[in-house]
Protein backbone atom coordinates (compact mmCIF):
# COMPACT_ATOMS: atom_id res chain seq x y z
CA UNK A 1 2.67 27.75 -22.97
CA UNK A 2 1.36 24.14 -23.96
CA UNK A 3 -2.17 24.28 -24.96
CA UNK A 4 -5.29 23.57 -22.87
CA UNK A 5 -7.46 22.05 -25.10
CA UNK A 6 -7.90 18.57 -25.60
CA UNK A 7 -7.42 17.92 -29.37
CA UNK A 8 -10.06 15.10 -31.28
CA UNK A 9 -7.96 11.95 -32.01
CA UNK A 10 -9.02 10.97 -35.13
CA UNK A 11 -11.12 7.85 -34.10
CA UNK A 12 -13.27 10.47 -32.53
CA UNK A 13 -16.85 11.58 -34.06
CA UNK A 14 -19.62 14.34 -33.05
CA UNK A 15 -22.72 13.55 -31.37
CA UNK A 16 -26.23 15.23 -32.85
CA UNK A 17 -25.08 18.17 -30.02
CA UNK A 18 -21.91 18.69 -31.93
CA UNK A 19 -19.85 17.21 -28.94
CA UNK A 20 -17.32 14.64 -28.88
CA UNK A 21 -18.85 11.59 -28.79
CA UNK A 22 -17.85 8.63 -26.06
CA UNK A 23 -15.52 6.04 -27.56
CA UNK A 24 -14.11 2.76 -26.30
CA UNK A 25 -10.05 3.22 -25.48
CA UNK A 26 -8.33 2.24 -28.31
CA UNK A 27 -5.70 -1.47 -27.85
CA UNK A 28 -7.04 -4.98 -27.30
CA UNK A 29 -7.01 -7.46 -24.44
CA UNK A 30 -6.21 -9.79 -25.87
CA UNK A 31 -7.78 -13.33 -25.04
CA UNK A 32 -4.90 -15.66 -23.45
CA UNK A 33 -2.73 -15.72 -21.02
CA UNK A 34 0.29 -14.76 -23.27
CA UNK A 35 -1.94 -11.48 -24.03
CA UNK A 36 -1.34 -10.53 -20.23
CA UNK A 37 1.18 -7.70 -19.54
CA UNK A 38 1.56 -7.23 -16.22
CA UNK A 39 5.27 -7.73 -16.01
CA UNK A 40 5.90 -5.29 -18.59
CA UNK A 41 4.00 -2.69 -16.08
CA UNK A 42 5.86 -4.47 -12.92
CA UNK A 43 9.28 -3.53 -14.32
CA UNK A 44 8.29 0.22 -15.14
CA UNK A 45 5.04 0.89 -14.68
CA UNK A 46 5.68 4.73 -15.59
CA UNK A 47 7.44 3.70 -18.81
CA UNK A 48 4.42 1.61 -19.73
CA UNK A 49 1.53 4.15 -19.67
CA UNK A 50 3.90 6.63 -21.41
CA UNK A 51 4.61 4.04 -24.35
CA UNK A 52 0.85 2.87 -24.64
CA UNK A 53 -0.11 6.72 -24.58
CA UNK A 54 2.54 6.69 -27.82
CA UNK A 55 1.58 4.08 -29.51
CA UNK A 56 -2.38 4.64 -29.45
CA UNK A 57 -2.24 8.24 -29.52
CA UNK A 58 -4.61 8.57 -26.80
CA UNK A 59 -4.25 9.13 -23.13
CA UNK A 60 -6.23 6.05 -22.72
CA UNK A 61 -5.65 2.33 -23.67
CA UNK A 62 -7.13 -1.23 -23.57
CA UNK A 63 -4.63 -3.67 -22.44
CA UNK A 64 -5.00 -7.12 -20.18
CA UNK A 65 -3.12 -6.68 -16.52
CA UNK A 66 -3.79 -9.67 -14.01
CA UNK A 67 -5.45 -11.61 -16.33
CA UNK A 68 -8.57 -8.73 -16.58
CA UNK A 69 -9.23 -6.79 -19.39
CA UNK A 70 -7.66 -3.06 -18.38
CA UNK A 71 -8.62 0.23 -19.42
CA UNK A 72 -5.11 2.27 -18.64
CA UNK A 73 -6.21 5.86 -18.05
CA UNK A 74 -3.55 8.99 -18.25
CA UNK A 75 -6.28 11.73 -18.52
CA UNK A 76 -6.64 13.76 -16.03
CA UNK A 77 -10.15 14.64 -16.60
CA UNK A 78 -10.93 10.97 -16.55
CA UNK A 79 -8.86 10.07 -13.78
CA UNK A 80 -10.89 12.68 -11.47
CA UNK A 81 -14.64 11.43 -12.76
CA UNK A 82 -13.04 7.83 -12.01
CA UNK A 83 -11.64 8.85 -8.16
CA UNK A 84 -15.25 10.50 -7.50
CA UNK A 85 -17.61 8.00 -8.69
CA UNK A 86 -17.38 5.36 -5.93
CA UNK A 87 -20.64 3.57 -6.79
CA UNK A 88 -19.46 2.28 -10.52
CA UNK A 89 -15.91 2.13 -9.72
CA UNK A 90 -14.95 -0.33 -6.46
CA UNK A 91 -11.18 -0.46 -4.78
CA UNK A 92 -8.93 -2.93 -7.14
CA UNK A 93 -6.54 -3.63 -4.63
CA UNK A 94 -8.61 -5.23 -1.66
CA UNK A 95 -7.99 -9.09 -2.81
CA UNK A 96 -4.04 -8.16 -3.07
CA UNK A 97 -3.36 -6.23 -0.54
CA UNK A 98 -5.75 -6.16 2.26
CA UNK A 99 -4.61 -9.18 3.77
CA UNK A 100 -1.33 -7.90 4.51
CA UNK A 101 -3.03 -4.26 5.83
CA UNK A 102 -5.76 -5.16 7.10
CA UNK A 103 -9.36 -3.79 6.24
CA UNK A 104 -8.97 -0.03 6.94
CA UNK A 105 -10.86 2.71 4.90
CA UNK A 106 -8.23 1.61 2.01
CA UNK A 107 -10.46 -0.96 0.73
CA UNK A 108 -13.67 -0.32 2.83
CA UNK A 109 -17.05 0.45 0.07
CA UNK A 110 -20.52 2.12 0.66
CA UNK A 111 -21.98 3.05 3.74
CA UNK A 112 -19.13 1.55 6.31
CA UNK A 113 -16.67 3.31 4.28
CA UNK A 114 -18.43 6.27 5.30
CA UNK A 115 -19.30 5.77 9.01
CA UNK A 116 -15.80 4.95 9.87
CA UNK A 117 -14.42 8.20 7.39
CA UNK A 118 -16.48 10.34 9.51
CA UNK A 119 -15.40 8.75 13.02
CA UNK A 120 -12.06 9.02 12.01
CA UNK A 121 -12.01 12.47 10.13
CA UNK A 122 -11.50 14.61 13.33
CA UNK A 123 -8.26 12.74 13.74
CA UNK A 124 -6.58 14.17 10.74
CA UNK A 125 -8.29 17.31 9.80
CA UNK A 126 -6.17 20.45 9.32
CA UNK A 127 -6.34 21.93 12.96
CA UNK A 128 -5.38 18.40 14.57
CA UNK A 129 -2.41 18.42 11.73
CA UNK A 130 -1.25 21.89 13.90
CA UNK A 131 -1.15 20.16 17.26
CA UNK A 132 1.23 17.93 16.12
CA UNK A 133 3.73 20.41 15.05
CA UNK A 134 5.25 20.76 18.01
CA UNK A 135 6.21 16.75 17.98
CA UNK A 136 7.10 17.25 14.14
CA UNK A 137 9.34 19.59 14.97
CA UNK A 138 10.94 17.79 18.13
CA UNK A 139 11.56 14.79 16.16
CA UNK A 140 13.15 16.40 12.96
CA UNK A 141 15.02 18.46 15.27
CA UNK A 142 16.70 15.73 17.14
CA UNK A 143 17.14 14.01 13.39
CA UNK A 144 19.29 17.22 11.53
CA UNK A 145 21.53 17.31 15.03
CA UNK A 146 22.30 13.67 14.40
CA UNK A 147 22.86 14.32 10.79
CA UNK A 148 26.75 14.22 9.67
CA UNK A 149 27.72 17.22 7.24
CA UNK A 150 31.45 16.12 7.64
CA UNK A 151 30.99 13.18 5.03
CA UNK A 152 28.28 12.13 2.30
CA UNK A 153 25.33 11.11 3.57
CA UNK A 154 22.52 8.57 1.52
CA UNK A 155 19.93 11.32 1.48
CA UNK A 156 17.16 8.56 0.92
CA UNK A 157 18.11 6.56 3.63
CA UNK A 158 18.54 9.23 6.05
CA UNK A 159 15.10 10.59 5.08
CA UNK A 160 13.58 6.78 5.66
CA UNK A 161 14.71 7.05 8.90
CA UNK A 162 13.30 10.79 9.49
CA UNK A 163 9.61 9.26 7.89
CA UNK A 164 9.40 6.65 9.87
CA UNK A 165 10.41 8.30 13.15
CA UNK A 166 7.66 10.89 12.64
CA UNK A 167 5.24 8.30 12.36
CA UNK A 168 6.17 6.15 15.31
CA UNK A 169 6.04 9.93 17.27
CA UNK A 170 2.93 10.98 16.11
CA UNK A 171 0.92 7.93 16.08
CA UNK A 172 2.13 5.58 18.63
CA UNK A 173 4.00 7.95 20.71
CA UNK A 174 7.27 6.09 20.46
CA UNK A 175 9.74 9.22 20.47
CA UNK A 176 13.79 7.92 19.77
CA UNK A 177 15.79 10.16 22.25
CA UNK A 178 13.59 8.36 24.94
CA UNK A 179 12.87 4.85 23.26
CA UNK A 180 15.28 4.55 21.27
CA UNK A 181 15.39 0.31 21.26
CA UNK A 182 11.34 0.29 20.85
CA UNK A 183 11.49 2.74 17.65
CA UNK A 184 14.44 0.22 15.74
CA UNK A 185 12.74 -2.77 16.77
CA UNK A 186 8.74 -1.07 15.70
CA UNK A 187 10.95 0.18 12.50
CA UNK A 188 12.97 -3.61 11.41
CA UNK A 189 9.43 -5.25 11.66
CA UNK A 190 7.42 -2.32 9.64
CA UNK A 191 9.80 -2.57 6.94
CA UNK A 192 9.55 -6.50 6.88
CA UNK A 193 6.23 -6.14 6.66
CA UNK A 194 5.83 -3.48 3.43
CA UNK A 195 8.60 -6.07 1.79
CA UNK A 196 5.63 -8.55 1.31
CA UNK A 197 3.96 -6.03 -0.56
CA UNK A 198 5.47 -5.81 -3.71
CA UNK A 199 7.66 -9.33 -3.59
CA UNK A 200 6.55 -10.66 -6.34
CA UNK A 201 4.08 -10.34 -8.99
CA UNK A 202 0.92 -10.71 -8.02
CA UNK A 203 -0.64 -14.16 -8.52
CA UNK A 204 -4.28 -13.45 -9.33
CA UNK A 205 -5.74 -16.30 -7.20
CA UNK A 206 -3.34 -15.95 -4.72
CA UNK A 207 -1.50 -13.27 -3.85
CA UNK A 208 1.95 -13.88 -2.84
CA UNK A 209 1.56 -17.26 -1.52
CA UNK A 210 4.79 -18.71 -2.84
CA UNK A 211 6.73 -15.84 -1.74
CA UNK A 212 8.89 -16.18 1.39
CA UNK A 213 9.01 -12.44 1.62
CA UNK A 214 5.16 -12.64 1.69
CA UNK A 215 5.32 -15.01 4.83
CA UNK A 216 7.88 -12.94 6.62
CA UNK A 217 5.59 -10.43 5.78
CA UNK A 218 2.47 -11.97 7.21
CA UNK A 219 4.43 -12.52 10.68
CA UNK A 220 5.60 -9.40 11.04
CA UNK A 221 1.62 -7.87 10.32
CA UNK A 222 1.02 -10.36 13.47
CA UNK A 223 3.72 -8.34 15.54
CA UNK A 224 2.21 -5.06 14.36
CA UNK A 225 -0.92 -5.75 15.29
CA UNK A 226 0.17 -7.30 19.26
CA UNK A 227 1.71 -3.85 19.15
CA UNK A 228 -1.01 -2.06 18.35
CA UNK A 229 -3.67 -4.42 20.95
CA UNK A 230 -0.92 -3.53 23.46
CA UNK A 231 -0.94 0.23 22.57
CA UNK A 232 -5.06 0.32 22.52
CA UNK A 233 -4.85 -1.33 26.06
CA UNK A 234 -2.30 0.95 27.88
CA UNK A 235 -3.10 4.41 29.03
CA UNK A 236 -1.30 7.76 27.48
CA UNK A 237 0.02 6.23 24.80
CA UNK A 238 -0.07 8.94 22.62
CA UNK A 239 -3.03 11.76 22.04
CA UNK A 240 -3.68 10.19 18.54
CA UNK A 241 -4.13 6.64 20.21
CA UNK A 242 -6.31 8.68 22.87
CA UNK A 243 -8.35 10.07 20.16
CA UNK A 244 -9.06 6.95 18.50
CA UNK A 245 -10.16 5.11 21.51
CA UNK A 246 -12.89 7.89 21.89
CA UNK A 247 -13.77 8.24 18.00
CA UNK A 248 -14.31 4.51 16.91
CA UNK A 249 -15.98 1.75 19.36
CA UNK A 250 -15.00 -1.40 17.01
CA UNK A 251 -11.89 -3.06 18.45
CA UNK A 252 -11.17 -4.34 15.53
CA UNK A 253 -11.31 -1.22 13.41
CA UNK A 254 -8.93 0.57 16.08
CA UNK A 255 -6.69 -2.04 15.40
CA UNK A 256 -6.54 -2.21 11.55
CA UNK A 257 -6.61 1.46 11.11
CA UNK A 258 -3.22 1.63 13.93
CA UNK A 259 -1.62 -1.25 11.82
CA UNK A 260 -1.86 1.04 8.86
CA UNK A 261 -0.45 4.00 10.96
CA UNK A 262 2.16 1.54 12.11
CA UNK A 263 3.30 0.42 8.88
CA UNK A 264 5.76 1.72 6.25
CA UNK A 265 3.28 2.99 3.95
CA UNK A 266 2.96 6.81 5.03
CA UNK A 267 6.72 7.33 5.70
CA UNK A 268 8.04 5.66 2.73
CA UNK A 269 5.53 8.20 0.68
CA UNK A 270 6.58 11.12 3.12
CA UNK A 271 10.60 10.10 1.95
CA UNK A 272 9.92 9.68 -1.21
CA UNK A 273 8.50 13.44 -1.78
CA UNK A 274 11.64 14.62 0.69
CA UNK A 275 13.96 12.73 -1.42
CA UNK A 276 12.19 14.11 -4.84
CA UNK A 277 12.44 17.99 -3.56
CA UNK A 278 16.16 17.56 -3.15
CA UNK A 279 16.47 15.89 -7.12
CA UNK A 280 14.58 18.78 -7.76
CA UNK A 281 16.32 21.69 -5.96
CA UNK A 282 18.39 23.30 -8.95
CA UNK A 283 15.44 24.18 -10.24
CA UNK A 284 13.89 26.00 -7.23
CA UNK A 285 16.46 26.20 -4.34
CA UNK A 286 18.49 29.30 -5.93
CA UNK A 287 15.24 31.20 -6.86
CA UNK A 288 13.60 30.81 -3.98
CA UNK A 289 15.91 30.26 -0.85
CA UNK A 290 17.63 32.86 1.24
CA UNK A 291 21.34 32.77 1.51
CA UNK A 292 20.54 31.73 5.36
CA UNK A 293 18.11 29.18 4.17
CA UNK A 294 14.60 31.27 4.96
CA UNK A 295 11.75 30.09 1.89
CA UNK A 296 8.41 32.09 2.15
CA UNK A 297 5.43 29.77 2.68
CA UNK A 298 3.99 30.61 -0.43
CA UNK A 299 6.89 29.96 -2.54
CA UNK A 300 7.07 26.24 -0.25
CA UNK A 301 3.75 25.05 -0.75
CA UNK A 302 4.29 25.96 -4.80
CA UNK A 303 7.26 23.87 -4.66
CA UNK A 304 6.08 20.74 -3.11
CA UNK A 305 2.78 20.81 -5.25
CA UNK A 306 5.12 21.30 -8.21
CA UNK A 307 7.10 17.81 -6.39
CA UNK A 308 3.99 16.19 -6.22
CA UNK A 309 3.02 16.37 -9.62
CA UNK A 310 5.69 15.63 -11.40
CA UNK A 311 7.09 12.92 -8.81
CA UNK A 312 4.49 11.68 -6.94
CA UNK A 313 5.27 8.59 -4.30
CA UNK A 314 2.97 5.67 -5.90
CA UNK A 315 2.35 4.33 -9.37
CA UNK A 316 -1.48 4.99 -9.51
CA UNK A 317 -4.80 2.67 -8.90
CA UNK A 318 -6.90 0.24 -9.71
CA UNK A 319 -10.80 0.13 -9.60
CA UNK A 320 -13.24 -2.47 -10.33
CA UNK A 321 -16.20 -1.87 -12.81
CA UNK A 322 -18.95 -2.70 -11.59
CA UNK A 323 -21.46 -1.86 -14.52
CA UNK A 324 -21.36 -0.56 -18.05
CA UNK A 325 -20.28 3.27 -17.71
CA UNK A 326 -18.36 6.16 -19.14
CA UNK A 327 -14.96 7.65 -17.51
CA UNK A 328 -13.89 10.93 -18.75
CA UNK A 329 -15.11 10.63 -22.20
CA UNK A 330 -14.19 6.75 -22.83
CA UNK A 331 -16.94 3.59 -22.45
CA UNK A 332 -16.16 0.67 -19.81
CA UNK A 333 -17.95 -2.29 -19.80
CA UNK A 334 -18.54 -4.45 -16.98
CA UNK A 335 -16.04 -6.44 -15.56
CA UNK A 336 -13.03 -4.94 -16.42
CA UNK A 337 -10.50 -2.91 -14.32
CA UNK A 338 -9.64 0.63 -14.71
CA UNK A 339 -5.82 1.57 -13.94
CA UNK A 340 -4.63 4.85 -13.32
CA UNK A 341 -1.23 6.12 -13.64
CA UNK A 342 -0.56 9.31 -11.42
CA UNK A 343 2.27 10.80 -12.78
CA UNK A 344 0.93 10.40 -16.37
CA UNK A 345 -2.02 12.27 -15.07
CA UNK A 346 -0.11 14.68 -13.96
CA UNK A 347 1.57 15.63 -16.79
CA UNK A 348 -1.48 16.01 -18.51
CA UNK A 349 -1.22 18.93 -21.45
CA UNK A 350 -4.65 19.57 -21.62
CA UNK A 351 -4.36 20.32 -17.55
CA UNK A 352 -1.09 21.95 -17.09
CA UNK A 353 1.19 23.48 -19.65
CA UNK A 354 4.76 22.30 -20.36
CA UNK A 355 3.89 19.48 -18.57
CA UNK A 356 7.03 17.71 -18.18
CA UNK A 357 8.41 21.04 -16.75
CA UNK A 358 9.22 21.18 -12.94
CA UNK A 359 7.79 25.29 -12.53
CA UNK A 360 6.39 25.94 -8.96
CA UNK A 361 4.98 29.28 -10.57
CA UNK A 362 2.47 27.91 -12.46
CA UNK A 363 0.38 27.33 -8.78
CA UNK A 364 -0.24 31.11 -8.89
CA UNK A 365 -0.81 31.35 -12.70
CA UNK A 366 -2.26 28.84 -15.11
CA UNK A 367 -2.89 26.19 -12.56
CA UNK A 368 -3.52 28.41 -9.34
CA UNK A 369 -6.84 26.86 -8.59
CA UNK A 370 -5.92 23.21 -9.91
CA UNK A 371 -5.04 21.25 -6.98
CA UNK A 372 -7.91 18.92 -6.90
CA UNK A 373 -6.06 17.87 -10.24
CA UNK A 374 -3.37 16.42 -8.42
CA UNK A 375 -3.78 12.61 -7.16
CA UNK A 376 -0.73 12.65 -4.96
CA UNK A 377 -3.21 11.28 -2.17
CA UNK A 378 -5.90 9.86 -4.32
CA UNK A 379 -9.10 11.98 -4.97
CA UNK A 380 -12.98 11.95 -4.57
CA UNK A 381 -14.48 10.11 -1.34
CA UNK A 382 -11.74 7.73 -1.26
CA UNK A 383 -9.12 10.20 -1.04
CA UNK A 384 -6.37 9.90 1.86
CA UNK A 385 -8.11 10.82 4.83
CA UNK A 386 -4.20 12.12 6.54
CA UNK A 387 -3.79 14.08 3.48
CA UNK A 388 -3.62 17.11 5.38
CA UNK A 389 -1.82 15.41 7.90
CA UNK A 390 1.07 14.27 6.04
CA UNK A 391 0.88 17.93 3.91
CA UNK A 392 1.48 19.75 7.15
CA UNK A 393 4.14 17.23 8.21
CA UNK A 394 6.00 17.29 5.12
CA UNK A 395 5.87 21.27 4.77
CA UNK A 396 7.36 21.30 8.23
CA UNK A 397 10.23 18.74 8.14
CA UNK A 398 11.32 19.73 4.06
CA UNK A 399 11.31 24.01 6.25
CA UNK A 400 13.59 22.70 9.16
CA UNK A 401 16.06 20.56 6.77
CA UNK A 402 16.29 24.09 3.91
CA UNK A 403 17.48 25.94 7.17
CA UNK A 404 19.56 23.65 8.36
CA UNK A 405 21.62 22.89 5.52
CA UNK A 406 22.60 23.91 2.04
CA UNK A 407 23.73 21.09 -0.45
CA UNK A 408 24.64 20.94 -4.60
CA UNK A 409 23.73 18.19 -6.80
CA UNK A 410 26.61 17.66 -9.01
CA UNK A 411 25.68 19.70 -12.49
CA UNK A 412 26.05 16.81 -14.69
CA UNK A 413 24.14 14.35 -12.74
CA UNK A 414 20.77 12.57 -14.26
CA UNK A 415 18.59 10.75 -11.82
CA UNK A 416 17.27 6.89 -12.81
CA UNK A 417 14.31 6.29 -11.25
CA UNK A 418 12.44 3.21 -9.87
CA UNK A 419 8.60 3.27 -9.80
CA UNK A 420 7.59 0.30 -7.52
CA UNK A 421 7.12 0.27 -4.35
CA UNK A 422 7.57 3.88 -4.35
CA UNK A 423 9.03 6.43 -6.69
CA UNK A 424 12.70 7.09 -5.85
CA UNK A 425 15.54 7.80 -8.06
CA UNK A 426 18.35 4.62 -7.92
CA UNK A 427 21.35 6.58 -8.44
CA UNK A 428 21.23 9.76 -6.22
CA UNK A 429 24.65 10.87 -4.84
CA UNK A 430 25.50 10.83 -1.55
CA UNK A 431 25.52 14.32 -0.69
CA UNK A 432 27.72 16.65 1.52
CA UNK A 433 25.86 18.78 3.58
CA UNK A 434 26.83 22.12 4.91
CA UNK A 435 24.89 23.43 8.23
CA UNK A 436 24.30 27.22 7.29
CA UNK A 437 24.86 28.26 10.92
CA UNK A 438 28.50 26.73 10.18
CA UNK A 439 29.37 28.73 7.09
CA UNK A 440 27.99 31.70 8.99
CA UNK A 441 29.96 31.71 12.08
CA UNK A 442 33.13 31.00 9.55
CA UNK A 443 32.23 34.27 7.69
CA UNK A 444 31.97 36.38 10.55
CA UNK A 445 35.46 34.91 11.18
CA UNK A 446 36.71 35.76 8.31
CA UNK A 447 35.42 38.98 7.49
């Protein structure tokens, strides 16, 4: 077992109380542009916090990223006291991204943020996740019958296509088997639109202006949102359209928070943690799967928090500081940005032990009461308000597709992975997939 404690680096002194005392992250800024390092960080953002962590010997660093001195943060501790402290610490991303979502509770600060997290909460709380089980399941269902298992299928792909189907189900009530043209046309202009989010670098001043991938972008946000006007306006949509009507009066605020729920975002998170649990199955699906494909609940939920943690769907953060302060036990001043790498977080030895060790077990020993450690879904009151959501959804579609089939990564196979715009591994086999109820009725043939 890797220890818990988090050892003095040896910049670190005492205070008169005999406790560590605050110190500034070791690294510079730098003061030009040539000092800047974002496209080191663009190219593998993963590989960069690990090699600052390395070279400073501390699980926090001082770097410059879009032109601002950064603090890079891969504590744990710190990254929780950073994701809960909303009043020194503002959302990074509004100026880069918010024009292409929309202002949603993603960016929204102070009081509003709170008004509109408390309209909306009752939309995604953990008994509305149930009622949309049934629709989970319908759509999955309909997705593992179309499913070949007589060739290799792109397991990524095919789990895109799952994601975004939920989403167009559950939120907009767009179901395939009955509109079938609506949910590929909804689906080409969602995935034009997250394109523009990551086309280029971002340009500090202005985001993505140069980019024709940002302007196809743009226009396709315009279709999303005619969508969405036309959704508010029509009756029976869907219950979750239904339910926003009722639980926000702002037309505008329907409409931004339905463009987000319209949008790539959720399902290419929901296929990247699909896609993960497969990379990781020889490491939990012989342990913990039933020759006809039954997994307890308990045993489930340990392996997709164990998925989460070690390959969670986005990079990290960024936050704003908005006054001199102290995060975790390292100073910020004023002005800079704070960056936060998830997965670094996650692998945290003073948190969880063997770190870099995919064990589902440890969520009923050493880490059994740890899961506000994980920052799958961000944290604090900015946290992913569909967490639950999305943790109900995903439980249910990774159950139907372990019953369904059975599959073997080749032994000798190493996944690659890129980071940006979501975690995903670049060289995953296709896959042959057997349906269990196959092999079965071939057995009882047979024997």
């Amino acid at each position: 077992m890797g220890a818990r404690s988090r050892s003095a680096s040896p910049f670190r002194k005492l205070d008169s109380g005999g406790g560590l005392r605050p110190v500034r992250p070791p690294g510079s800024a730098g003061r030009t542009l040539l000092s800047d390092r974002s496209v080191e960080l663009w190219r593998d953002p993963v590989r960069f916090v690990s090699a600052g962590v390395e070279q400073h010997g501390a699980r926090a660093f001082l770097t410059r990223l879009l032109l601002r001195p950064t603090v890079v943060l891969a504590d744990n501790r710190a990254v929780r006291h950073l994701l809960r402290d909303r009043e020194t610490f503002h959302c990074g991303l509004r100026d880069m991204f918010m024009p292409l979502l929309g202002e949603n509770l993603v960016f929204m600060e102070g009081d509003r943020a709170d008004s509109i997290r408390a309209s909306l909460h009752g939309l995604f709380s953990s008994e509305t996740a149930t009622n949309y089980q049934a629709i989970t399941e319908w759509v999955t269902r309909h997705w593992l019958e179309q499913l070949d298992s007589d060739r290799p299928v792109d397991l990524y792909a095919a789990f895109k296509q799952l994601s975004m189907e939920l989403n167009l189900a559950v939120f907009l009530g767009l179901e395939r088997r009955e509109r079938g043209a609506d949910v590929a046309a909804v689906t080409d202009i969602a995935t034009t639109h997250w394109h523009g989010l990551y086309a280029l670098p971002v340009s500090v001043s202005v985001p993505f202006a140069t980019s024709s991938s940002y302007k196809q972008a743009m226009d396709a946000k315009e279709q999303l949102l005619t969508l969405a006007d036309q959704m508010l306006r029509d009756d029976a949509q869907s219950a979750f359209i239904e339910s926003l009507k009722l639980a926000v009066e702002d037309p505008e605020t329907r409409r931004n928070h339905l463009l987000l729920c319209a949008s790539a975002m959720i399902p290419k998170a929901l296929a990247s943690l699909l896609t993960s649990a497969i990379v990781a199955s020889p490491q939990w699906k012989e342990r913990y799967v039933s020759d006809d494909g039954d997994i307890s609940d308990d045993d489930l939920t340990c392996v997709l928090l164990e998925v989460q943690r070690l390959y969670p769907p986005f990079f990290g953060g960024r936050r704003l500081v908005t006054r001199d302060a102290q995060v975790g036990e390292y100073l910020v001043s004023r002005g800079q940005a704070v960056v936060y790498g998830t997965a670094a977080a996650h692998r945290d030895p003073a948190v969880f032990p063997n770190a870099d060790t995919f064990d589902p077990e440890r969520w009923r020993t050493s880490n059994k009461n740890d899961q506000d450690k994980l920052f799958c879904f961000g944290g604090g009151p900015r946290a992913c308000i569909g967490q639950k959501m999305y943790q109900h959804i995903l439980k249910v579609a990774c159950r139907m597709f372990i019953s369904e089939f059975d599959w073997h990564l080749p032994a000798t196979w190493r996944p690659t992975w890129k980071h940006l715009p979501v975690s995903r591994p670049t060289n995953l086999p296709s896959l042959v997939l057997s349906r269990r109820s196959e092999a079965e009725q071939w057995q009882d043939a047979t024997s």
